[in-house]
C-alpha atoms as a PDB file:
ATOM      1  CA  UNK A   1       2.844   4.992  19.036  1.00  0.00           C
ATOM      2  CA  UNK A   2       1.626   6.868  16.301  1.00  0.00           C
ATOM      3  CA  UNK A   3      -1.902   6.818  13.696  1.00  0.00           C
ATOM      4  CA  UNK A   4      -1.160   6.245  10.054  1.00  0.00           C
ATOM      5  CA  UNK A   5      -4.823   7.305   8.014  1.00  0.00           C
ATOM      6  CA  UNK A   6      -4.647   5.817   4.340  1.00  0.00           C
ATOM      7  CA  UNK A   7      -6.480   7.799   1.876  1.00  0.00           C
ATOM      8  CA  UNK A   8      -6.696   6.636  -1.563  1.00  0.00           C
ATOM      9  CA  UNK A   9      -5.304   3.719  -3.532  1.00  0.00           C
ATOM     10  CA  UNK A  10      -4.459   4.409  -6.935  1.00  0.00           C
ATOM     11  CA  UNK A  11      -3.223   1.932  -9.844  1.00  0.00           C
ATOM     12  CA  UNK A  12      -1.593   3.519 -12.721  1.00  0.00           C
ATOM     13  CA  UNK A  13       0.046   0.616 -13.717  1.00  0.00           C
ATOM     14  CA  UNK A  14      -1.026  -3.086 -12.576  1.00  0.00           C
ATOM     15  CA  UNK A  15       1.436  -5.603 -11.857  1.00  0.00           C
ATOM     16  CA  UNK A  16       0.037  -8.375 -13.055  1.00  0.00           C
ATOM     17  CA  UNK A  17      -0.548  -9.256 -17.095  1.00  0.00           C
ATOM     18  CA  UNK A  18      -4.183 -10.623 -16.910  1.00  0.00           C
ATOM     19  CA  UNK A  19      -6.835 -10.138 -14.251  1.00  0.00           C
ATOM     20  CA  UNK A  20      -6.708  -7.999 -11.630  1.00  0.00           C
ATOM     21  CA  UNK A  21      -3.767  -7.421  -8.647  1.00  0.00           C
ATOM     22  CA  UNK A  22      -4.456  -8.793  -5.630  1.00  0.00           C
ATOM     23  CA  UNK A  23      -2.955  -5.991  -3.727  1.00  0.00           C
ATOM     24  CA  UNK A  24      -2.704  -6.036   0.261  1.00  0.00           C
ATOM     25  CA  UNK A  25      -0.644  -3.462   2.348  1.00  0.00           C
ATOM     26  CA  UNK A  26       1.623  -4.370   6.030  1.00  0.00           C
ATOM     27  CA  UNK A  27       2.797  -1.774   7.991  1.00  0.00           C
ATOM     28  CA  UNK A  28       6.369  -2.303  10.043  1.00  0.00           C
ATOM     29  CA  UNK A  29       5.936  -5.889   9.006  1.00  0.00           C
ATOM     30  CA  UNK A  30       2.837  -6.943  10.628  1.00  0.00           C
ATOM     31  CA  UNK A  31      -0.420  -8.969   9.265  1.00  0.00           C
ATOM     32  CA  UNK A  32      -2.401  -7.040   6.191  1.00  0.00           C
ATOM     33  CA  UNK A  33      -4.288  -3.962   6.915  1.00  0.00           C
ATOM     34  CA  UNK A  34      -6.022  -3.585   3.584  1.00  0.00           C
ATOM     35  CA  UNK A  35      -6.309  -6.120   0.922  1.00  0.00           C
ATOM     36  CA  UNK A  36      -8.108  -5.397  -2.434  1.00  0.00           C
ATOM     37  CA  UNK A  37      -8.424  -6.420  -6.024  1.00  0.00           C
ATOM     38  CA  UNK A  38      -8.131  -3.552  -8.434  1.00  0.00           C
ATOM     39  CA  UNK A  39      -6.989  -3.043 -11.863  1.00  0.00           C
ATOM     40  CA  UNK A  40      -5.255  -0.366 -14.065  1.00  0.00           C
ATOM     41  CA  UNK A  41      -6.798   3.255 -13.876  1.00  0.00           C
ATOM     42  CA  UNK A  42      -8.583   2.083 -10.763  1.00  0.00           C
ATOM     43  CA  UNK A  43      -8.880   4.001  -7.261  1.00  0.00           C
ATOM     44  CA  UNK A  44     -10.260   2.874  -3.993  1.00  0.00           C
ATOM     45  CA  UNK A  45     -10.741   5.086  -1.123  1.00  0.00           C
ATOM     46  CA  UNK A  46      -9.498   3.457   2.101  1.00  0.00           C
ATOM     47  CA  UNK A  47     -10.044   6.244   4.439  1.00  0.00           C
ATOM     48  CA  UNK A  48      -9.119   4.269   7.214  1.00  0.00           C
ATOM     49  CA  UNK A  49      -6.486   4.740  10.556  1.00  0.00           C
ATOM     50  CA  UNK A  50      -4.366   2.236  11.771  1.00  0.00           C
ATOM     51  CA  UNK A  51      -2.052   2.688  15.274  1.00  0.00           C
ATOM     52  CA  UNK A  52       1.454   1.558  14.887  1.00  0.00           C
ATOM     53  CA  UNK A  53       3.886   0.891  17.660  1.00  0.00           C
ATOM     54  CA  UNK A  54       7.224   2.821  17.401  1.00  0.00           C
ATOM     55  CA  UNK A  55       8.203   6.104  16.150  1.00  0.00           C
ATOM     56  CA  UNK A  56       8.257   4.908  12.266  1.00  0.00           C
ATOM     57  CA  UNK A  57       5.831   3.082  10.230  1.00  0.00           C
ATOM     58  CA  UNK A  58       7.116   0.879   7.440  1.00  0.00           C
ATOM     59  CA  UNK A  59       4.595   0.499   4.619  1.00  0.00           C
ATOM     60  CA  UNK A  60       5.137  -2.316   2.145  1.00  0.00           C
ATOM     61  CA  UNK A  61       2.228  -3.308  -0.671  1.00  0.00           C
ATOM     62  CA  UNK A  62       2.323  -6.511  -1.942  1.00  0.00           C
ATOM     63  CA  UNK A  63       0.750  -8.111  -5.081  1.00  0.00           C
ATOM     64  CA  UNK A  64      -0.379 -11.955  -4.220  1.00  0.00           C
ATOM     65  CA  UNK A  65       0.827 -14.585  -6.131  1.00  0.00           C
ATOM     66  CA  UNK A  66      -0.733 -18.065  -5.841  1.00  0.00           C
ATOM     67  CA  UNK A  67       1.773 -19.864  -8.605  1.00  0.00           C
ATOM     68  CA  UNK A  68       5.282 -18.389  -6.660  1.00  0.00           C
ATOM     69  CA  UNK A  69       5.971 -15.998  -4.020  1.00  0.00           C
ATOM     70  CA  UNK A  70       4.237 -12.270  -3.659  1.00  0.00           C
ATOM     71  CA  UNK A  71       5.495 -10.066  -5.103  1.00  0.00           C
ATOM     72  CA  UNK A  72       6.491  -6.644  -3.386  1.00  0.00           C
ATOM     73  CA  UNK A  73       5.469  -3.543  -5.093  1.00  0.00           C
ATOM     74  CA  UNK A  74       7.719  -1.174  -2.925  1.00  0.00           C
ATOM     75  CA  UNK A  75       8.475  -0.402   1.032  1.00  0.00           C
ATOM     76  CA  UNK A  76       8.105   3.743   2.055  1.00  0.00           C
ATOM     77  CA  UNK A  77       8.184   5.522   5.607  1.00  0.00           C
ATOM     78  CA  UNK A  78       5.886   8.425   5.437  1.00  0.00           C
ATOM     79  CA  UNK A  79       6.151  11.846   6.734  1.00  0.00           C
ATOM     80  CA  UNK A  80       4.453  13.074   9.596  1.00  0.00           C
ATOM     81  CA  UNK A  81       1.610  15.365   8.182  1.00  0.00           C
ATOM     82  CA  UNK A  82      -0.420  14.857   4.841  1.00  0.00           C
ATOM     83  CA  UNK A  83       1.580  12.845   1.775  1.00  0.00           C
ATOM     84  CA  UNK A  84       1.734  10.907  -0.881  1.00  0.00           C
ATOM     85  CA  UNK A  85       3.636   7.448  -1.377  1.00  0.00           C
ATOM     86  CA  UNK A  86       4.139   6.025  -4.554  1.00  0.00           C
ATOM     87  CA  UNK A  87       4.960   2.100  -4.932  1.00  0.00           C
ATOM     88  CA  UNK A  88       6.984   1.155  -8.064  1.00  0.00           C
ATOM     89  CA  UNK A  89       8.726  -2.005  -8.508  1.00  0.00           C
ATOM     90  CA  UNK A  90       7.830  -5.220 -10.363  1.00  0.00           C
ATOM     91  CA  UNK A  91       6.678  -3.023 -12.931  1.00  0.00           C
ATOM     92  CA  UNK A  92       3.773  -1.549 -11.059  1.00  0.00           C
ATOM     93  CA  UNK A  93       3.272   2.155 -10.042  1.00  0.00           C
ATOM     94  CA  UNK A  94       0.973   2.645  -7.437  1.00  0.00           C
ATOM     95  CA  UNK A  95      -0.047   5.985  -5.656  1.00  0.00           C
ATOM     96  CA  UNK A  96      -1.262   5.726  -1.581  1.00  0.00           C
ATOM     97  CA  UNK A  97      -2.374   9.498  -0.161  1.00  0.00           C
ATOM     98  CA  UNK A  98      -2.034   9.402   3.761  1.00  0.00           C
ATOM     99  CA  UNK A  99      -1.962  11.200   6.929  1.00  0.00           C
ATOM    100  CA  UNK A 100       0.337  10.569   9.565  1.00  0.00           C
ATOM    101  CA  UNK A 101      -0.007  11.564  13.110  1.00  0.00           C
ATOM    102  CA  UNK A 102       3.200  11.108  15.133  1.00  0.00           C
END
């Protein structure tokens, strides 16, 4: 079991073409942990832990999509220690600072 702390969200580039990203984040696969709305140039700071069963945790952030299916924005496994994950498919490019405690 280990403690993943996310730090700051950052949107460089939004995935969607009008309106905000609906943007929520798993980790290995489970039910949201964080779910926001945010748009390009805009940060949030999370600065929230989360336990995790196993010996890896699998982030994934998804953009929602109510017209089709969501759309996902990348999958990383941090490091243990202090990082930074970046999430860029579908066109997006998002930053996620963290801290990961084995």
């Amino acid at each position: 079991m280990g403690v993943l702390k996310i730090g700051r969200l950052e949107c460089i580039k939004q995935e969607d073409w009008n309106g905000n990203d609906d943007i929520y984040i798993t980790i290995n696969g489970g039910r949201p942990v964080y779910s926001t709305q945010i748009g390009e140039d805009g940060k949030r700071d999370i600065n929230k832990s989360f336990r995790f069963e196993g010996d890896v945790a699998v982030v994934r952030m998804y953009e929602s999509d109510s017209a089709d299916d969501d759309d996902l924005l990348g999958e990383q496994v941090p490091l243990a220690g202090y990082g930074e994950m970046k999430f860029r498919e579908d066109d997006a490019y998002y930053t996620l600072s963290y801290k990961l405690e084995p």
